[in-house]
Protein backbone atom coordinates (compact mmCIF):
# COMPACT_ATOMS: atom_id res chain seq x y z
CA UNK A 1 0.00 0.00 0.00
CA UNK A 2 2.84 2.27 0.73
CA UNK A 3 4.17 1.88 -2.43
CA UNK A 4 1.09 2.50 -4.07
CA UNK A 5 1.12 6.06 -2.33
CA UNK A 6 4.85 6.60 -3.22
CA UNK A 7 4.08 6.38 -6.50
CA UNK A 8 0.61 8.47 -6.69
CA UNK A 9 3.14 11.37 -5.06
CA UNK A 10 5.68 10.82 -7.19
CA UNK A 11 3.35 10.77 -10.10
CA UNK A 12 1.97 14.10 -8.96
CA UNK A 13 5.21 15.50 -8.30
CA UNK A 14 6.32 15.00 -11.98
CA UNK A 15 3.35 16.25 -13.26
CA UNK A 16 3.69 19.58 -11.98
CA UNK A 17 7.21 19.68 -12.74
CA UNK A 18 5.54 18.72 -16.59
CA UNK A 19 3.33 21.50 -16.01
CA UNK A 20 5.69 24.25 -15.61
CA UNK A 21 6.26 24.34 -11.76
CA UNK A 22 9.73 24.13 -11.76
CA UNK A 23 9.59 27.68 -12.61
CA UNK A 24 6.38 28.92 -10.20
CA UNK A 25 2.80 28.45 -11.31
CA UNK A 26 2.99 27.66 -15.15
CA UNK A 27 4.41 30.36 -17.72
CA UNK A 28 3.70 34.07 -18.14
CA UNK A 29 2.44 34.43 -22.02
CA UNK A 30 3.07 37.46 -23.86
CA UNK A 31 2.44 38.07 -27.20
CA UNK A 32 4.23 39.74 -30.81
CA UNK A 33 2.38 40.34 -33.79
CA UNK A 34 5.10 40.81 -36.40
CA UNK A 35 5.78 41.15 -40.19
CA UNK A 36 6.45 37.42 -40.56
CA UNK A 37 5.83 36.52 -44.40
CA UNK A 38 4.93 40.12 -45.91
CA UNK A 39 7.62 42.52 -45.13
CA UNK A 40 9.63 39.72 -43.51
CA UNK A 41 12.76 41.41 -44.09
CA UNK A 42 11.96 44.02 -41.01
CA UNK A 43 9.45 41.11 -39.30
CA UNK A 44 12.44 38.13 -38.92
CA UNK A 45 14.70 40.49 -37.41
CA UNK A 46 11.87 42.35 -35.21
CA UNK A 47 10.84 38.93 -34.20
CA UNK A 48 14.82 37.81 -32.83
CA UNK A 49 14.43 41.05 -31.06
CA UNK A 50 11.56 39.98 -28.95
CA UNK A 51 13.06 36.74 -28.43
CA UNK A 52 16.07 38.01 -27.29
CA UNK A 53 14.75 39.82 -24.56
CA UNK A 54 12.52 37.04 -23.44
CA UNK A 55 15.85 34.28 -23.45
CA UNK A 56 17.76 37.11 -21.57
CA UNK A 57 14.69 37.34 -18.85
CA UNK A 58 14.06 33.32 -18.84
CA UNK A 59 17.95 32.49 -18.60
CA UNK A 60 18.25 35.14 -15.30
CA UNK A 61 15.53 32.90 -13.54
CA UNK A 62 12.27 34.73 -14.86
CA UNK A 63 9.56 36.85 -13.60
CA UNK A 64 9.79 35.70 -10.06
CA UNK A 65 10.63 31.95 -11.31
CA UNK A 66 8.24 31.87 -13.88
CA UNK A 67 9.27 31.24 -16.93
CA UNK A 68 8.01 33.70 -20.13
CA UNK A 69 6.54 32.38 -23.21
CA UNK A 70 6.16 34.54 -25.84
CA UNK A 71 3.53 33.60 -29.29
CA UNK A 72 3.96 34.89 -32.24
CA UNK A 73 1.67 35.86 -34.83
CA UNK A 74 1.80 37.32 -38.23
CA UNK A 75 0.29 40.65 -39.12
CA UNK A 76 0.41 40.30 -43.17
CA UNK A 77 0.57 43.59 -43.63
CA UNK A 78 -3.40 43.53 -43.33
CA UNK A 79 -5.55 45.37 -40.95
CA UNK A 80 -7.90 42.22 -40.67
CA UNK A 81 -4.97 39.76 -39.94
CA UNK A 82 -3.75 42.44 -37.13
CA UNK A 83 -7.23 42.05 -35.56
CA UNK A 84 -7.66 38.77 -35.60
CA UNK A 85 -4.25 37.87 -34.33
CA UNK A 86 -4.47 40.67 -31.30
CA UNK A 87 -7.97 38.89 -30.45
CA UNK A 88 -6.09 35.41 -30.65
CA UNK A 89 -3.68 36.55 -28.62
CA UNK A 90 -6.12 38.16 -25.91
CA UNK A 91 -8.68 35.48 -25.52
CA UNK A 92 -7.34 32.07 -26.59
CA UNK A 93 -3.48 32.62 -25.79
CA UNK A 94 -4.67 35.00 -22.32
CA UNK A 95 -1.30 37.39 -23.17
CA UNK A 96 -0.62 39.79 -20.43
CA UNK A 97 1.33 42.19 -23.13
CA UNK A 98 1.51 42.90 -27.05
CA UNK A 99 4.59 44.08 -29.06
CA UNK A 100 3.24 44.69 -32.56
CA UNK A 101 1.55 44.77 -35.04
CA UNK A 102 4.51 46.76 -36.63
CA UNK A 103 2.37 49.11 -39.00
CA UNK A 104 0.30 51.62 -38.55
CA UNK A 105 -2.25 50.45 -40.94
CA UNK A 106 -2.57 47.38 -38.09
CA UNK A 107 -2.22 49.25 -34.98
CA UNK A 108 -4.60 51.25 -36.06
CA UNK A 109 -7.06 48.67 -36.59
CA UNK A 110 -6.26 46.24 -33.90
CA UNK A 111 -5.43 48.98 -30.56
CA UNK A 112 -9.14 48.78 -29.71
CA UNK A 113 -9.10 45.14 -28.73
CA UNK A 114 -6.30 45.42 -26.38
CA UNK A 115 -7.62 48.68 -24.95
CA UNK A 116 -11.15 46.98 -24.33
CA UNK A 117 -9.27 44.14 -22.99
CA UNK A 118 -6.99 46.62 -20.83
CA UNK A 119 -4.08 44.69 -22.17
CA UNK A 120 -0.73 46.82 -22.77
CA UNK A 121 0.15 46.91 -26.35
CA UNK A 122 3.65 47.99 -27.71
CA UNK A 123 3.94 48.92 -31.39
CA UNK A 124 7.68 49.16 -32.16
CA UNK A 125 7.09 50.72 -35.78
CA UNK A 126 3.98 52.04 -36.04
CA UNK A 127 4.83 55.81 -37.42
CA UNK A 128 1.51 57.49 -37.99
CA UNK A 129 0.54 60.78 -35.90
CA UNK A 130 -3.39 59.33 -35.46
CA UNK A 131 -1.50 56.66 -32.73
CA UNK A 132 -0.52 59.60 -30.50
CA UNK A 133 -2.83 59.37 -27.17
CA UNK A 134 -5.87 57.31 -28.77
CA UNK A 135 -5.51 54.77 -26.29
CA UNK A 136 -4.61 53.76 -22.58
CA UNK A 137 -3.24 50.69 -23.09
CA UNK A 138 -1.44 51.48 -26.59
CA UNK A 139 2.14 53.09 -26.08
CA UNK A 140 4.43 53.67 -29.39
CA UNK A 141 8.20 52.88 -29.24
CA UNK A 142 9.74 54.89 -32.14
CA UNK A 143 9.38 58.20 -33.64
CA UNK A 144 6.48 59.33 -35.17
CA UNK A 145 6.43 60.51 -38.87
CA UNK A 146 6.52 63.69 -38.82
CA UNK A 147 9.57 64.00 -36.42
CA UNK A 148 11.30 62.00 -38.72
CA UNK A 149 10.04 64.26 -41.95
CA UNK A 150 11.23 67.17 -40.07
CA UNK A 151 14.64 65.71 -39.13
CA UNK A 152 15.31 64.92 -42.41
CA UNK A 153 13.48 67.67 -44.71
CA UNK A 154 15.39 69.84 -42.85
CA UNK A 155 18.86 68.51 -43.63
CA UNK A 156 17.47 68.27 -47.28
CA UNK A 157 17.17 71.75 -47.25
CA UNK A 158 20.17 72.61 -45.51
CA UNK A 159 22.73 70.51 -47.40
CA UNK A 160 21.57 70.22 -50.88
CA UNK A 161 19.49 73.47 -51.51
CA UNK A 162 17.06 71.99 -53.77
CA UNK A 163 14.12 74.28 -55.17
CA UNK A 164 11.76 70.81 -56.46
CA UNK A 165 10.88 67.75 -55.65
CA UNK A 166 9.37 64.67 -57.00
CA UNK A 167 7.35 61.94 -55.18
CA UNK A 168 7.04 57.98 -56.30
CA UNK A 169 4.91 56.53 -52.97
CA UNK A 170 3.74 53.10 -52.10
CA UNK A 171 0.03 53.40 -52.34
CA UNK A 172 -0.46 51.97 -48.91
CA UNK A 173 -1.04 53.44 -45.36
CA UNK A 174 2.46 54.03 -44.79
CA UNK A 175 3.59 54.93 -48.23
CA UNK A 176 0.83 57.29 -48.22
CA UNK A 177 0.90 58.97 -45.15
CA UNK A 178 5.25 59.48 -45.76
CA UNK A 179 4.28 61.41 -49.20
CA UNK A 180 1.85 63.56 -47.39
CA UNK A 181 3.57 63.94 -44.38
CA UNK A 182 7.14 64.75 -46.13
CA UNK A 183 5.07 66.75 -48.92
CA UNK A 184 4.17 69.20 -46.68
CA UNK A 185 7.58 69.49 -45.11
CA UNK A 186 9.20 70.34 -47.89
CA UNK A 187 6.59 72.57 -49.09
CA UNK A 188 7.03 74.57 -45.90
CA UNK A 189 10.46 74.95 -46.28
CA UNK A 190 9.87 75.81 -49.82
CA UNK A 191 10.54 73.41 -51.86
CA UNK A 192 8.14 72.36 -54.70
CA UNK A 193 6.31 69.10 -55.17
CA UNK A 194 6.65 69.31 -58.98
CA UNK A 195 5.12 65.43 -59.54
CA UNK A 196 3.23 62.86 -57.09
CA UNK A 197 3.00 59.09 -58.99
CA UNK A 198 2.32 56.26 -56.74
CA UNK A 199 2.74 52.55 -57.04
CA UNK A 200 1.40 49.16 -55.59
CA UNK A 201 2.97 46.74 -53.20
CA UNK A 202 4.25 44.07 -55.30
CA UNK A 203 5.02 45.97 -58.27
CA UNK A 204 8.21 45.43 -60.60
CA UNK A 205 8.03 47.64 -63.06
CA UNK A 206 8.44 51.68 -62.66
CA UNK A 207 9.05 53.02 -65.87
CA UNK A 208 5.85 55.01 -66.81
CA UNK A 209 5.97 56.57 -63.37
CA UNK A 210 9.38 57.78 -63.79
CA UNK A 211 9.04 58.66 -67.50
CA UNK A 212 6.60 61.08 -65.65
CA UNK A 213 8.62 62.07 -63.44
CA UNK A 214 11.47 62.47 -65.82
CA UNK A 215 9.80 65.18 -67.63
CA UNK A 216 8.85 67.75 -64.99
CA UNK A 217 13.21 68.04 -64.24
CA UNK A 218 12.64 67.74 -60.28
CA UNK A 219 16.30 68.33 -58.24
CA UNK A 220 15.62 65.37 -55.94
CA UNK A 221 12.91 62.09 -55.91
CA UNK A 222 11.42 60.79 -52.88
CA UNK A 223 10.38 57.32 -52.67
CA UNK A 224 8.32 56.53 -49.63
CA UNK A 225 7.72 52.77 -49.18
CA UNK A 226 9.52 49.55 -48.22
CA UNK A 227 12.67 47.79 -50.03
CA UNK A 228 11.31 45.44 -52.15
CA UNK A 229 9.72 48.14 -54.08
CA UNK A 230 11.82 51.63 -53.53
CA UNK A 231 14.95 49.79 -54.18
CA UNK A 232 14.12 48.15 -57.65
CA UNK A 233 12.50 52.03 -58.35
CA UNK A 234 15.57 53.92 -57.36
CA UNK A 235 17.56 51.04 -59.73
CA UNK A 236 15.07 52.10 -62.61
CA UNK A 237 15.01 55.85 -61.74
CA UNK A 238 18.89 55.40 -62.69
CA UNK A 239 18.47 53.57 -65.67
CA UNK A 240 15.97 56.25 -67.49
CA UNK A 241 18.72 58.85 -66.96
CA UNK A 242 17.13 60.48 -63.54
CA UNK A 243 20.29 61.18 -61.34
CA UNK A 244 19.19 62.98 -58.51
CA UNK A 245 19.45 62.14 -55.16
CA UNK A 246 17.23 59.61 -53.99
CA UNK A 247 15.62 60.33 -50.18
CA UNK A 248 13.66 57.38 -48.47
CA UNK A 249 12.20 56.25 -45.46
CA UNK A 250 13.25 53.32 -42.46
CA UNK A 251 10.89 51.55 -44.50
CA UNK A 252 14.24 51.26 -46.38
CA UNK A 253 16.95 50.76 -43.52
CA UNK A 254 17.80 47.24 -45.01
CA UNK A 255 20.92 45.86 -46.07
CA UNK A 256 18.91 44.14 -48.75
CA UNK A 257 18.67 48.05 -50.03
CA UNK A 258 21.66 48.26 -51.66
CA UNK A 259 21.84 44.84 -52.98
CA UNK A 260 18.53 45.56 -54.76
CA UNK A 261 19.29 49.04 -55.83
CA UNK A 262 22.93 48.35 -56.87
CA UNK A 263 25.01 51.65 -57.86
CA UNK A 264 21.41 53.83 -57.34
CA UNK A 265 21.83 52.93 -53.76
CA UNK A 266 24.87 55.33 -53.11
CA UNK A 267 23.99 58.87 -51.04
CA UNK A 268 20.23 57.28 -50.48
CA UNK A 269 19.22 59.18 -47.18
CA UNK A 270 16.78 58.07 -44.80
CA UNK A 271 15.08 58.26 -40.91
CA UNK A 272 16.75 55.74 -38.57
CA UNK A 273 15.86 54.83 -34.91
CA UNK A 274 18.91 52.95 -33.59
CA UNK A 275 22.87 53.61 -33.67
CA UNK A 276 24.96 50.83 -33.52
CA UNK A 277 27.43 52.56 -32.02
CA UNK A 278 25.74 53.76 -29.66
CA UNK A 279 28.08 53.69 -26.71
CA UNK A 280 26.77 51.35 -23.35
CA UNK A 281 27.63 48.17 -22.03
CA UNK A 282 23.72 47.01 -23.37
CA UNK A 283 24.02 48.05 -26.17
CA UNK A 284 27.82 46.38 -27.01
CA UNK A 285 26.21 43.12 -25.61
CA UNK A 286 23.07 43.10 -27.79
CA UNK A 287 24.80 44.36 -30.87
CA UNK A 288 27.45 41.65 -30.75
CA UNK A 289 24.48 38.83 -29.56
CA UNK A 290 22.11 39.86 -32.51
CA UNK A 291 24.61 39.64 -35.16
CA UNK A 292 25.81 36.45 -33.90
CA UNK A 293 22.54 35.00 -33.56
CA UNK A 294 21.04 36.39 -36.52
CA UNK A 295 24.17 35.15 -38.94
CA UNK A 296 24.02 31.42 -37.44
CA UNK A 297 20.44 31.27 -38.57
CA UNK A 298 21.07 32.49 -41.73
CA UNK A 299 18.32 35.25 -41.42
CA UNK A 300 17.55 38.51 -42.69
CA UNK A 301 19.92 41.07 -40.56
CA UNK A 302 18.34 44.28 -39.86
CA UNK A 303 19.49 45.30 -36.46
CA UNK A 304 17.15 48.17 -36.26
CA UNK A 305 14.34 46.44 -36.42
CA UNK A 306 15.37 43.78 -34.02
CA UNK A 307 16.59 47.17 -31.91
CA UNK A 308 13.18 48.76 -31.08
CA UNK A 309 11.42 45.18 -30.64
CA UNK A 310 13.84 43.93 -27.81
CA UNK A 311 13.24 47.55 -26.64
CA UNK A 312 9.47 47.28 -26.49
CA UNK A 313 9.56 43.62 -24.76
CA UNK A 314 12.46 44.65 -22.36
CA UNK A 315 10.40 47.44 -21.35
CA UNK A 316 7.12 44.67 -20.71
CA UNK A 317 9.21 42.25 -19.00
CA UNK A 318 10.84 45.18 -16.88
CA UNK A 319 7.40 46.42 -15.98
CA UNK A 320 6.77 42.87 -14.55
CA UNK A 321 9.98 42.16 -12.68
CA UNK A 322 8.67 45.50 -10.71
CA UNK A 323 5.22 45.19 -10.04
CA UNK A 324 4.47 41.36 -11.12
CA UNK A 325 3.06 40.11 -14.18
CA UNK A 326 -0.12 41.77 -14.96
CA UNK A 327 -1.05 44.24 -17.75
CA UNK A 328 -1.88 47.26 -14.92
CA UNK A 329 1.68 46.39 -13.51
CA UNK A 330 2.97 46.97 -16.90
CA UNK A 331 1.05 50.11 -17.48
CA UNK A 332 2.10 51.14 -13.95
CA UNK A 333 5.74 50.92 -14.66
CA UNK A 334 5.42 52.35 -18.47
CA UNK A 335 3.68 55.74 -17.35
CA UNK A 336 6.39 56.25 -14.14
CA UNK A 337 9.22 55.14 -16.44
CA UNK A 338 11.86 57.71 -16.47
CA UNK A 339 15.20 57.00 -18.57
CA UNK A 340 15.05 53.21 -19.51
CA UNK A 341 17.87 51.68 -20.48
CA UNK A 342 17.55 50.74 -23.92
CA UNK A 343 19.86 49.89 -26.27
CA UNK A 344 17.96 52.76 -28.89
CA UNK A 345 18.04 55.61 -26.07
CA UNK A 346 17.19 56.49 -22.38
CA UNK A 347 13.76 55.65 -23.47
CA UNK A 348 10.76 57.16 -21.65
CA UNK A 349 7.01 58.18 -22.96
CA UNK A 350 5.09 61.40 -22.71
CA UNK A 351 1.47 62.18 -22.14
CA UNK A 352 0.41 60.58 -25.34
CA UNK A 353 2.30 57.50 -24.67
CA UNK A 354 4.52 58.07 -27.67
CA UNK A 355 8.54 57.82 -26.69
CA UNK A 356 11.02 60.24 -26.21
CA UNK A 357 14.91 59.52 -26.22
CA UNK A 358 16.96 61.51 -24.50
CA UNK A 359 20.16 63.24 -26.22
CA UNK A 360 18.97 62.09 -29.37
CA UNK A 361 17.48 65.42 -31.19
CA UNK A 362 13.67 64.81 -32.54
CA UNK A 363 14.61 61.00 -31.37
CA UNK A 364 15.29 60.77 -34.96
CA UNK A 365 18.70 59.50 -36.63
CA UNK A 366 19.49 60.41 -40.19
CA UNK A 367 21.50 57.69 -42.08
CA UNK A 368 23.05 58.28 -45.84
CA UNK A 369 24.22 54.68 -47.94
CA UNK A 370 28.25 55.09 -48.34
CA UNK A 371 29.88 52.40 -50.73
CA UNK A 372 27.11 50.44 -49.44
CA UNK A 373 26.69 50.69 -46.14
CA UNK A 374 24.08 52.76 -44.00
CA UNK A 375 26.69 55.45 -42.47
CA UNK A 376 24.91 57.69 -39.49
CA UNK A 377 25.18 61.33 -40.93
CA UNK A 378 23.43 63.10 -37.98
């Protein structure tokens, strides 16, 4: 009979260390809705980001010896896969924290789930100004648009005097809102939108937008979009004899960039978020662990991307370590933050929950392609 008992105990014993006991009462789910298959050049890298910071938490004992899971989901690039993954995440998975979706097309979309829900929601990417303060829950953890139009309109204006401009946009949330947004900028700082041609996601072929271009003589082109499309344009803008300097958007800090634009790539100036050099002991670590980690899989490497997600979790799973793992602990320690140590910036977040980096002017980085290579410029 004794033995009987033993092994009912023992039995029991193994089943909660099955269970997840070993590390406290089961595991702590968060969730990351991510560019996974469209876009997947910013979403694999955004996505070893999160994990990152999640391995780093789990291999220093946890959230109080639990052990964090994290799910991942992919957004698409559609507003109705956003939704449907945040409500997948909130009420099958029961996440106590989002990173993601990474547009703004999808955070716009999904943000009222989570804040109905009361379930903190990071977006790492998400540019657009209509994010600012339309939620409790929703918090933004780069720069919005128009800081980054200004930043670099600015030192458009400043450095290569131009008196026109021409626009080739991605006729898409993002694409759309960069060629209003930067329209305007340059407008004001009077410069003259002299053509405005747009373009679908997938597209290949450029050439009667350009021709268009072509003819009204502009001094620089500005293609707002993401790499698999601006680069192959800027490659085509060269080829029909346009040789003006080419200004993007991070939609185009990619090292696939200059592959796909070739020689067109060279001077290309964009809006960046992270500095690899910039200089703390975090960031040394995670540059040198990303790269490392990223090459053995053989993955896309975009450490900018994979910069503001391991931001955005760190900041979660920091929020828990202080006031345990709920959503209003996370919110708690998100509105009192003050200076986080991030490897993008002493991060913290105003009243409209959108973040501020300190000694970083407009939180913006401007970065210029030099015999291909992104080289910080400002």
């Amino acid at each position: 009979m004794r033995h009987w008992r033993g092994a009912v105990v023992l039995a029991g014993v193994l089943a909660l260390l099955a269970s997840g006991m070993a590390w406290g009462a089961g595991t702590i789910k968060i969730g990351s809705v991510l560019r996974l298959s469209i876009g997947a050049e910013h979403g694999i890298p955004a996505k070893r980001g999160v994990q990152m910071a999640v391995d780093e938490v789990n291999a220093a004992g946890g959230i109080k010896g639990q052990k964090v899971e994290v799910i991942f989901e992919d957004e698409k690039d559609s507003p109705t896969a956003s939704v449907n993954a945040v409500q997948k995440l909130i009420n099958v998975d029961k996440v106590i924290g989002l990173v993601g979706p990474m547009t703004s097309g999808g955070t716009l979309a999904a943000w009222r789930n989570a804040e109905e829900a009361k379930v903190v929601y990071i977006t790492p990417t998400a540019t657009s100004p209509k994010i600012s303060g339309i939620g409790a829950y929703l918090y933004r953890g780069c720069s919005r648009i128009d800081a980054q139009s200004k930043a670099l309109t600015d030192y458009v204006a400043k450095n290569y005097k131009p008196k026109t401009v021409a626009i080739l946009f991605s006729n898409e949330p993002y694409g759309k809102g960069c060629a209003e947004v930067f329209g305007n900028d340059f407008g004001k700082l009077g410069i003259k939108v002299v053509a405005k041609e747009s373009f679908l996601r997938g597209s290949r072929d450029f050439k009667a937008q350009l021709t268009t271009i072509k003819g009204t003589k502009p001094d620089i082109l500005f293609i707002p979009g993401y790499t698999p499309e601006t680069a192959p344009a800027a490659a085509q803008a060269r080829q029909l004899g346009l040789n003006q300097r080419i200004i993007g958007v991070y939609g185009d800090m990619d090292e696939e960039y200059a592959k796909l634009a070739g020689k067109a790539a060279e001077g290309h100036l964009i809006a960046g978020e992270y500095d690899e050099n910039y200089d703390t002991p975090k960031n040394k670590k995670f540059r040198e662990n990303y790269k490392a980690q990223a090459k053995k899989a053989n993955e896309p490497e975009n450490i900018m991307f994979a910069s503001l997600t391991y931001d955005a979790t760190s900041m979660l799973l920091e929020g828990m370590k202080k006031n345990g793992p709920t959503s209003e602990g996370i919110k708690k320690f998100l509105d009192e933050m003050k200076d986080f140590d991030g490897v993008t910036g002493k991060l913290s977040f105003d009243q409209k929950h959108d973040v501020v980096r300190r000694g970083v002017a407009g939180g913006v980085y401007l970065f210029e392609i030099k015999n291909g290579k992104y080289v910080q410029v400002k």
